[in-house]
PDB file of N, CA and C in Angstrom:
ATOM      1  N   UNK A   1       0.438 157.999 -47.204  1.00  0.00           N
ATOM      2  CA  UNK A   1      -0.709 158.629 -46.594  1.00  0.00           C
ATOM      3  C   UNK A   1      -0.822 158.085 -45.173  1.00  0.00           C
ATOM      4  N   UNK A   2      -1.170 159.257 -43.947  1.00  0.00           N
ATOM      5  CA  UNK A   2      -1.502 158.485 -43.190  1.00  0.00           C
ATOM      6  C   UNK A   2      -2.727 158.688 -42.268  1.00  0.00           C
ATOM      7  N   UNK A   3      -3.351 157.415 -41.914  1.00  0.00           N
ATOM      8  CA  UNK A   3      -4.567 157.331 -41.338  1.00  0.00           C
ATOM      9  C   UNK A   3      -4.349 157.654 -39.813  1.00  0.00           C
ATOM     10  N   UNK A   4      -5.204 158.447 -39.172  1.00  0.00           N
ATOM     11  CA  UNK A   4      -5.247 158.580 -37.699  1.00  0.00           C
ATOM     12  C   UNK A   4      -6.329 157.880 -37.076  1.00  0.00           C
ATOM     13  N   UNK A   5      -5.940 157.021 -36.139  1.00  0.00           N
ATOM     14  CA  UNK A   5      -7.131 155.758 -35.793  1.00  0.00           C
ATOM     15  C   UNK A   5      -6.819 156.246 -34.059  1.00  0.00           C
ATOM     16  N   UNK A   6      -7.637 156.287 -33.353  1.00  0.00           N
ATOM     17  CA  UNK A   6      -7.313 156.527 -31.693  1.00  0.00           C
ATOM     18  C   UNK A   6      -7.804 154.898 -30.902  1.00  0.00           C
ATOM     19  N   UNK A   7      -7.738 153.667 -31.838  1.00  0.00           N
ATOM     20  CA  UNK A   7      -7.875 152.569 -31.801  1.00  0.00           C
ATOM     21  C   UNK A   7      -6.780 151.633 -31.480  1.00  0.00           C
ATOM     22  N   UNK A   8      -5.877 151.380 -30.753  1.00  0.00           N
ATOM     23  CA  UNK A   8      -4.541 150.755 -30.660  1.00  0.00           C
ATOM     24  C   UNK A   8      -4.926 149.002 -31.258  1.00  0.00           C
ATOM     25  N   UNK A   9      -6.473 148.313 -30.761  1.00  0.00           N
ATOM     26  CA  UNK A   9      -6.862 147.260 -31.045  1.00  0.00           C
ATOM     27  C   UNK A   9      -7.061 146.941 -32.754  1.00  0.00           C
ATOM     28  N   UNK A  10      -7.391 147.886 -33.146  1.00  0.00           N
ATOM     29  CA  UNK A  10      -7.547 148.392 -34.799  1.00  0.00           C
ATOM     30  C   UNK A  10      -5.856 148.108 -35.375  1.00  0.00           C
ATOM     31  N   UNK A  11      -5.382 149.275 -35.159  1.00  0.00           N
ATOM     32  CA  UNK A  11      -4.003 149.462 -35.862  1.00  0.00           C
ATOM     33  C   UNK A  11      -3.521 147.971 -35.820  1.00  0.00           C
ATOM     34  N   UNK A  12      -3.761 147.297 -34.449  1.00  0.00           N
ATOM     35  CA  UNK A  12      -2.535 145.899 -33.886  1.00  0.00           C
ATOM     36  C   UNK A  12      -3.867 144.403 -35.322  1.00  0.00           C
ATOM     37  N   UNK A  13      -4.953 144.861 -35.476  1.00  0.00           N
ATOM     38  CA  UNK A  13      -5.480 143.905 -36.241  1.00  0.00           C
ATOM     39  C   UNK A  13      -5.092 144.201 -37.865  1.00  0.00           C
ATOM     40  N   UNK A  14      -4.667 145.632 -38.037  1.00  0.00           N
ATOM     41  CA  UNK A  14      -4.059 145.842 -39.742  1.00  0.00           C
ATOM     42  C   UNK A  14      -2.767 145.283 -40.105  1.00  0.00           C
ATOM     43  N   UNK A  15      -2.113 145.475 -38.860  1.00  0.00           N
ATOM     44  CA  UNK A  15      -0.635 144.854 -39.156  1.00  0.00           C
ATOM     45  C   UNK A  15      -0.392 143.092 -38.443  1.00  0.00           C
ATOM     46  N   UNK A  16      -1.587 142.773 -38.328  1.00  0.00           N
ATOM     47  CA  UNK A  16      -1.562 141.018 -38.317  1.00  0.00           C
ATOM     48  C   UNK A  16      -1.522 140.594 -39.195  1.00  0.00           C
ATOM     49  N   UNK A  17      -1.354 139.456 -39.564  1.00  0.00           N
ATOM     50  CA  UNK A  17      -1.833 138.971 -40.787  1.00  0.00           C
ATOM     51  C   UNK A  17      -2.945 137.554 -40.299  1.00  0.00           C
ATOM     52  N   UNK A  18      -2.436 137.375 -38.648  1.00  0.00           N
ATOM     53  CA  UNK A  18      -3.537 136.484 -38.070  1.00  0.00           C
ATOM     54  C   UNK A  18      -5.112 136.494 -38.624  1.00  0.00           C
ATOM     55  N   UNK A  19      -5.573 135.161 -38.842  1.00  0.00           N
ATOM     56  CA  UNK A  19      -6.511 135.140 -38.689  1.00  0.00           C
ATOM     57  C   UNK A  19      -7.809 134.229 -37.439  1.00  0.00           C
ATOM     58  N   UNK A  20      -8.192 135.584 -36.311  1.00  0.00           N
ATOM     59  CA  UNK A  20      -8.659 135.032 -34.729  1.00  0.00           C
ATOM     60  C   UNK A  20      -9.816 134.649 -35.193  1.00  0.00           C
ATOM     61  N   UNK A  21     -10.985 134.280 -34.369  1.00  0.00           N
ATOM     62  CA  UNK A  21     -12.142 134.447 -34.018  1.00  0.00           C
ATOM     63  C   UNK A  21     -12.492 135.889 -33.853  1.00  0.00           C
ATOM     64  N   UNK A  22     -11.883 136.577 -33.701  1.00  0.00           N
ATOM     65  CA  UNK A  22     -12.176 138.119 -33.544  1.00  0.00           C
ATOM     66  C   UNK A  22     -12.569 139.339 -34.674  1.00  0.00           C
ATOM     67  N   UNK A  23     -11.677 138.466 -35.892  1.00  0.00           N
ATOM     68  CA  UNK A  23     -11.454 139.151 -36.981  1.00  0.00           C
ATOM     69  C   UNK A  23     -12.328 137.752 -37.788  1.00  0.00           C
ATOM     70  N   UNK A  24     -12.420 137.430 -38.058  1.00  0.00           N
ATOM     71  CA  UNK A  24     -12.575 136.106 -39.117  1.00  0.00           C
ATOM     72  C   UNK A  24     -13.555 136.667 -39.303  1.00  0.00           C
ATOM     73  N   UNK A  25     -14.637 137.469 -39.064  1.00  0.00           N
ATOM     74  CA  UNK A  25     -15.686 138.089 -40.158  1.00  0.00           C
ATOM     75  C   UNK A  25     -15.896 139.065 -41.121  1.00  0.00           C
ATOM     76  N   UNK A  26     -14.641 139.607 -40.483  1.00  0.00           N
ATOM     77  CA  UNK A  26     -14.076 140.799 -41.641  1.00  0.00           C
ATOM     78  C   UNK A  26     -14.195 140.692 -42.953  1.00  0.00           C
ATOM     79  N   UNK A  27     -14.651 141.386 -43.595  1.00  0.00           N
ATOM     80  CA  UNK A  27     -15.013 141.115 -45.040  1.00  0.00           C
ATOM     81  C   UNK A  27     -13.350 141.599 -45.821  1.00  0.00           C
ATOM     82  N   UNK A  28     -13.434 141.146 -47.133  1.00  0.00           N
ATOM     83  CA  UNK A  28     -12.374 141.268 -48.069  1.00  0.00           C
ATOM     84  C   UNK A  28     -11.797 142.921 -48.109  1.00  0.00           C
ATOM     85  N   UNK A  29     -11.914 143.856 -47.791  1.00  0.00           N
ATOM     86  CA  UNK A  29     -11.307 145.084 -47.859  1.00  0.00           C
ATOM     87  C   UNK A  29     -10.691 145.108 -47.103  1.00  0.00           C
ATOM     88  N   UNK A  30     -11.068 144.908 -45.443  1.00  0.00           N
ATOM     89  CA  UNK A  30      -9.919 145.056 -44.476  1.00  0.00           C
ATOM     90  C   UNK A  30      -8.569 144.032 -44.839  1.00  0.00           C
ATOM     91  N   UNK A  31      -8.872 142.867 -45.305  1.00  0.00           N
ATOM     92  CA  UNK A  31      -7.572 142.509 -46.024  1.00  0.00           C
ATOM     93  C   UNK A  31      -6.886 143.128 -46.988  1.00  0.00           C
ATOM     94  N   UNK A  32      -7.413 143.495 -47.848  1.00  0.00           N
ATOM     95  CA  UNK A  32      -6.841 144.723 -48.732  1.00  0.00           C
ATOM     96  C   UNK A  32      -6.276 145.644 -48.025  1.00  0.00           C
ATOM     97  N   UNK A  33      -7.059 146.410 -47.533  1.00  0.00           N
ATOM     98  CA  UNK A  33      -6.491 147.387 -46.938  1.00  0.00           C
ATOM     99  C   UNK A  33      -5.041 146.936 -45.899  1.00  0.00           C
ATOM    100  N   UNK A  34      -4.568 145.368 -45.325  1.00  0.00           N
ATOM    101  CA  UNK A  34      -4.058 145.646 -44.788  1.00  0.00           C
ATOM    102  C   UNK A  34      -2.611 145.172 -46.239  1.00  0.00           C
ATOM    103  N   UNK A  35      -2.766 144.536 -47.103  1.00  0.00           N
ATOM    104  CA  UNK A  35      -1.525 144.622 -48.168  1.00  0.00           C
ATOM    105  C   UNK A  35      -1.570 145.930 -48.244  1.00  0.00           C
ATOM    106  N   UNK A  36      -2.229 146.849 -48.621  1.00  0.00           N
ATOM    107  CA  UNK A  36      -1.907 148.328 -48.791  1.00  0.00           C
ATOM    108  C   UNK A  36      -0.945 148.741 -48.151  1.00  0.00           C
ATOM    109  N   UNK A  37      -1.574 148.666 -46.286  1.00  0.00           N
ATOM    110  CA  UNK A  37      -0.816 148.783 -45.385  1.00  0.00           C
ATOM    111  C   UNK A  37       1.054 148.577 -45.737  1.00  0.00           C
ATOM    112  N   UNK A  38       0.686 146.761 -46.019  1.00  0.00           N
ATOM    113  CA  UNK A  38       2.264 146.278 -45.772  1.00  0.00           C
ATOM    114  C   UNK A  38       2.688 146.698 -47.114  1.00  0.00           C
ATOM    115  N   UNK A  39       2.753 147.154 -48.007  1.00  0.00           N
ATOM    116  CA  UNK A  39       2.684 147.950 -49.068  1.00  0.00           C
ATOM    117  C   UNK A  39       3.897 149.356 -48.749  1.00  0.00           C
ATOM    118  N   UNK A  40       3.672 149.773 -47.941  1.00  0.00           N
ATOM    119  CA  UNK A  40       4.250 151.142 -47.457  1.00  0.00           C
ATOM    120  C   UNK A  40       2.683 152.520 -48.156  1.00  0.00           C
ATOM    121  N   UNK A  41       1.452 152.104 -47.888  1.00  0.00           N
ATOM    122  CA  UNK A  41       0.914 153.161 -49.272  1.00  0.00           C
ATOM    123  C   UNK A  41       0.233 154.158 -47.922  1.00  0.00           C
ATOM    124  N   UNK A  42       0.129 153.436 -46.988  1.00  0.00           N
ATOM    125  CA  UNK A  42      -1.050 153.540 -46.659  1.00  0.00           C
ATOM    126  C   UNK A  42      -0.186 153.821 -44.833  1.00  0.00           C
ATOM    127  N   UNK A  43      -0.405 154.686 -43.981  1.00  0.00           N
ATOM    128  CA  UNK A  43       0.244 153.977 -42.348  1.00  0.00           C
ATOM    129  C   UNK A  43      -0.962 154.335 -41.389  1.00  0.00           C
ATOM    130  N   UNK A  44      -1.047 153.745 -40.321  1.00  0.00           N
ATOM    131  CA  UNK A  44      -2.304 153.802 -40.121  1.00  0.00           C
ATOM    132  C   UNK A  44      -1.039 154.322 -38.079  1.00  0.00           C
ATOM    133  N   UNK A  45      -1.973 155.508 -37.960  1.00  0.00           N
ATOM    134  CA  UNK A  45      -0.732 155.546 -36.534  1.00  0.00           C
ATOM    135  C   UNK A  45      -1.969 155.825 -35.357  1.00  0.00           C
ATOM    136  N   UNK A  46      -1.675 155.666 -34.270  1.00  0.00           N
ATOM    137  CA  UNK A  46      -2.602 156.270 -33.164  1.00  0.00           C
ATOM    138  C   UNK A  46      -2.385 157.373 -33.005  1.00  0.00           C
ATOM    139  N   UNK A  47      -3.516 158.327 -32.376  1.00  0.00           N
ATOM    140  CA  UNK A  47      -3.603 159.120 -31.948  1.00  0.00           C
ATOM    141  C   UNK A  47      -4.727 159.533 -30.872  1.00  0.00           C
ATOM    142  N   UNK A  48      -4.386 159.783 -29.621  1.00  0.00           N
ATOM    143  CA  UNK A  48      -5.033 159.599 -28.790  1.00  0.00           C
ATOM    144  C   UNK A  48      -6.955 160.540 -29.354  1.00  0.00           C
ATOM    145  N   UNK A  49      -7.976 159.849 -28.048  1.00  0.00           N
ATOM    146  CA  UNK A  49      -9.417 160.114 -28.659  1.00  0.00           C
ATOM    147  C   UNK A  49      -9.215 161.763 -28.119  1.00  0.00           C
ATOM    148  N   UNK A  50      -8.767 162.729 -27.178  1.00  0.00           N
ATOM    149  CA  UNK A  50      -8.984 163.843 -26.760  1.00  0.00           C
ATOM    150  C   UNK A  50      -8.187 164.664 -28.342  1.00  0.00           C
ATOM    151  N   UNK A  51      -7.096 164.041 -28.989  1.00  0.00           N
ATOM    152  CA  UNK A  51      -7.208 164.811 -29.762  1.00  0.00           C
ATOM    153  C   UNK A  51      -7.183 164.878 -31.234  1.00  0.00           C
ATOM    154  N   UNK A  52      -8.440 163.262 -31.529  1.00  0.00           N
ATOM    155  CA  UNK A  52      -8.994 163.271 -32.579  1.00  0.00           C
ATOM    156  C   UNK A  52     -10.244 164.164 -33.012  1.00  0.00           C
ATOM    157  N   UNK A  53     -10.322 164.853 -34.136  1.00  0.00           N
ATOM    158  CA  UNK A  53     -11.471 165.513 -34.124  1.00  0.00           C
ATOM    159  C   UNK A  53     -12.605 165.138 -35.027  1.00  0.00           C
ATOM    160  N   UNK A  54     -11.931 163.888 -35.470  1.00  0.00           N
ATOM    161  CA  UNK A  54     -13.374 163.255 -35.938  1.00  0.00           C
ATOM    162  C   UNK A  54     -14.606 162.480 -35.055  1.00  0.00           C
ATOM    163  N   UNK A  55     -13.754 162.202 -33.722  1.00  0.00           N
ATOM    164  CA  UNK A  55     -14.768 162.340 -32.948  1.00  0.00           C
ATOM    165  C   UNK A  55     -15.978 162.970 -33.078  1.00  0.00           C
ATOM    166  N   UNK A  56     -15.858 164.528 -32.842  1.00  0.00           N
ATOM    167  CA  UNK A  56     -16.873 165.466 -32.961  1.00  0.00           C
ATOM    168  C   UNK A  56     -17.915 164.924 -34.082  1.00  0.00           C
ATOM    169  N   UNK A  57     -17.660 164.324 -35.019  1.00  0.00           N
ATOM    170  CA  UNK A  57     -18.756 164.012 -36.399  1.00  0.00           C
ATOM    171  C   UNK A  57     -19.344 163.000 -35.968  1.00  0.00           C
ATOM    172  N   UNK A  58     -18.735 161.874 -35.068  1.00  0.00           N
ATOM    173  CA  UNK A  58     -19.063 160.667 -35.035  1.00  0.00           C
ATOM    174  C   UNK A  58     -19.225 160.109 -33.556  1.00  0.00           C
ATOM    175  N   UNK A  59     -19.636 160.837 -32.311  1.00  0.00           N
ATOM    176  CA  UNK A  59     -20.042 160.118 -31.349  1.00  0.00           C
ATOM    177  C   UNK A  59     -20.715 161.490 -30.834  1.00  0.00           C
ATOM    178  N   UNK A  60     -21.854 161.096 -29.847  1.00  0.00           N
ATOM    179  CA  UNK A  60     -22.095 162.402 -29.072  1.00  0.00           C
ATOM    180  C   UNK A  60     -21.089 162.589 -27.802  1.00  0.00           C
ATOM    181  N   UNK A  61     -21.196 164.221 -28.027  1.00  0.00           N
ATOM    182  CA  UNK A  61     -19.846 164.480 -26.521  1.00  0.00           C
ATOM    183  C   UNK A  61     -20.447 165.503 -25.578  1.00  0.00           C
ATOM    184  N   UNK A  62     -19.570 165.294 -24.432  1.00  0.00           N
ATOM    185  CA  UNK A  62     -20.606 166.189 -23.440  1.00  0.00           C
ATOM    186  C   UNK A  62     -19.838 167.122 -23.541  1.00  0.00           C
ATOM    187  N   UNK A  63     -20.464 168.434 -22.611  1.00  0.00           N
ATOM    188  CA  UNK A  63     -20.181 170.235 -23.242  1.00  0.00           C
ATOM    189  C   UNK A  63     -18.754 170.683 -23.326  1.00  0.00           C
ATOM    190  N   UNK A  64     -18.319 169.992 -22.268  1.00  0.00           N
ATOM    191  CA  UNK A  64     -16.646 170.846 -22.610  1.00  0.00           C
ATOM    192  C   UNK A  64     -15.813 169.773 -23.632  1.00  0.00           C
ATOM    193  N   UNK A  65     -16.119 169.040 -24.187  1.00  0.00           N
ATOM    194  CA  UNK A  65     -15.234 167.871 -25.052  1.00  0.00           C
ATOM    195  C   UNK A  65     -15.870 168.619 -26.269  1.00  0.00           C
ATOM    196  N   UNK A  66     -17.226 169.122 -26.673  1.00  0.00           N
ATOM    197  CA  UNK A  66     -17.631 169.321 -27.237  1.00  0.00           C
ATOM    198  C   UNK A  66     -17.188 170.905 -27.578  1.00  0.00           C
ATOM    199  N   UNK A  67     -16.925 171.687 -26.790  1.00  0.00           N
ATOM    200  CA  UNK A  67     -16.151 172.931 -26.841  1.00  0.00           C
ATOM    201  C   UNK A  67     -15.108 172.915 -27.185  1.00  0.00           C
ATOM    202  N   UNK A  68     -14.360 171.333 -27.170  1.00  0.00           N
ATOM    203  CA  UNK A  68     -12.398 171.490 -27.277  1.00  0.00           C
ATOM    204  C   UNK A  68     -12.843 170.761 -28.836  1.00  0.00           C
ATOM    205  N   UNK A  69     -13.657 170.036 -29.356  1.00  0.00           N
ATOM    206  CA  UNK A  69     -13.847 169.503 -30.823  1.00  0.00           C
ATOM    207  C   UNK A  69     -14.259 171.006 -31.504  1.00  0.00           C
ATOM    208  N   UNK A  70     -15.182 171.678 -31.142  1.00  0.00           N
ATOM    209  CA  UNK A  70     -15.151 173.117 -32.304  1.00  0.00           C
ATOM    210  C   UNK A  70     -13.596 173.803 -32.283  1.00  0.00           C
ATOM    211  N   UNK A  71     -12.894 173.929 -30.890  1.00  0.00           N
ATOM    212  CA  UNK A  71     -11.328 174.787 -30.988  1.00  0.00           C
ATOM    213  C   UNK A  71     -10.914 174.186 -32.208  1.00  0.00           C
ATOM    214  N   UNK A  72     -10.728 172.417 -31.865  1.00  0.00           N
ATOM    215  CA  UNK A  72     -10.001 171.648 -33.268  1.00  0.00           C
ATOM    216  C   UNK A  72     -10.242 172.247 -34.399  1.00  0.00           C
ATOM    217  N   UNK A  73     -11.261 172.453 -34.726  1.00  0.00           N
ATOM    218  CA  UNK A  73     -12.035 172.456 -36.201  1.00  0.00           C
ATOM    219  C   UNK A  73     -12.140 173.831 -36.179  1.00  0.00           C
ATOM    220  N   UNK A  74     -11.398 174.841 -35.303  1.00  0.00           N
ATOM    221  CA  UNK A  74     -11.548 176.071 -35.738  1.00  0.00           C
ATOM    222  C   UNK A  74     -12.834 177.003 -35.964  1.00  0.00           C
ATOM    223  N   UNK A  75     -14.052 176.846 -34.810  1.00  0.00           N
ATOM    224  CA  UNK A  75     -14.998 177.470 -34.938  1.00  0.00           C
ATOM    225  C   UNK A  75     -15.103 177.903 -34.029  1.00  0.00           C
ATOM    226  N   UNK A  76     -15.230 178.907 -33.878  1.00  0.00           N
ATOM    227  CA  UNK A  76     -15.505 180.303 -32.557  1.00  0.00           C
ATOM    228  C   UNK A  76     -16.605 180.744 -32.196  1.00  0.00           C
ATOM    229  N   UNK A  77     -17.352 180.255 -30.826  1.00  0.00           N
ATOM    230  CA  UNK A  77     -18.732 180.986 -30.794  1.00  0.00           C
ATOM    231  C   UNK A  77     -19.078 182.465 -30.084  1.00  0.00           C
TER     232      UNK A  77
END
């Protein structure tokens, strides 16, 4: 399966196994999740933010970003 993250700082903390000051509060799933990872179950890849479209669910966007997130998702006004 694979996860689309537009996070390069994300992806580079799943495939650490470091533990920083940065991460050290992370609760027990993101460790899980990253054996999953090294697992082969799970791949977690970038993809840039212009053409993620979960954006659209999860941040506010201004009008024309917001016009190219409905194209994504296939809604026509």
């Amino acid at each position: 399966m694979t996860i689309f993250i537009d996070s390069k700082r994300v992806i580079q903390t799943m495939k650490s196994e470091k533990v920083t000051a940065q991460n050290k509060h992370f609760d027990i799933q993101l460790f899980k999740l990253h054996k999953v990872q090294q697992g082969g179950i799970i791949d977690f890849t970038f993809i840039p933010s212009m053409n993620n479209a979960t954006d659209g669910l999860t941040q506010a966007l201004v009008e024309i970003t917001h016009y190219c997130f409905l194209k994504m998702i296939a809604i026509q006004l």
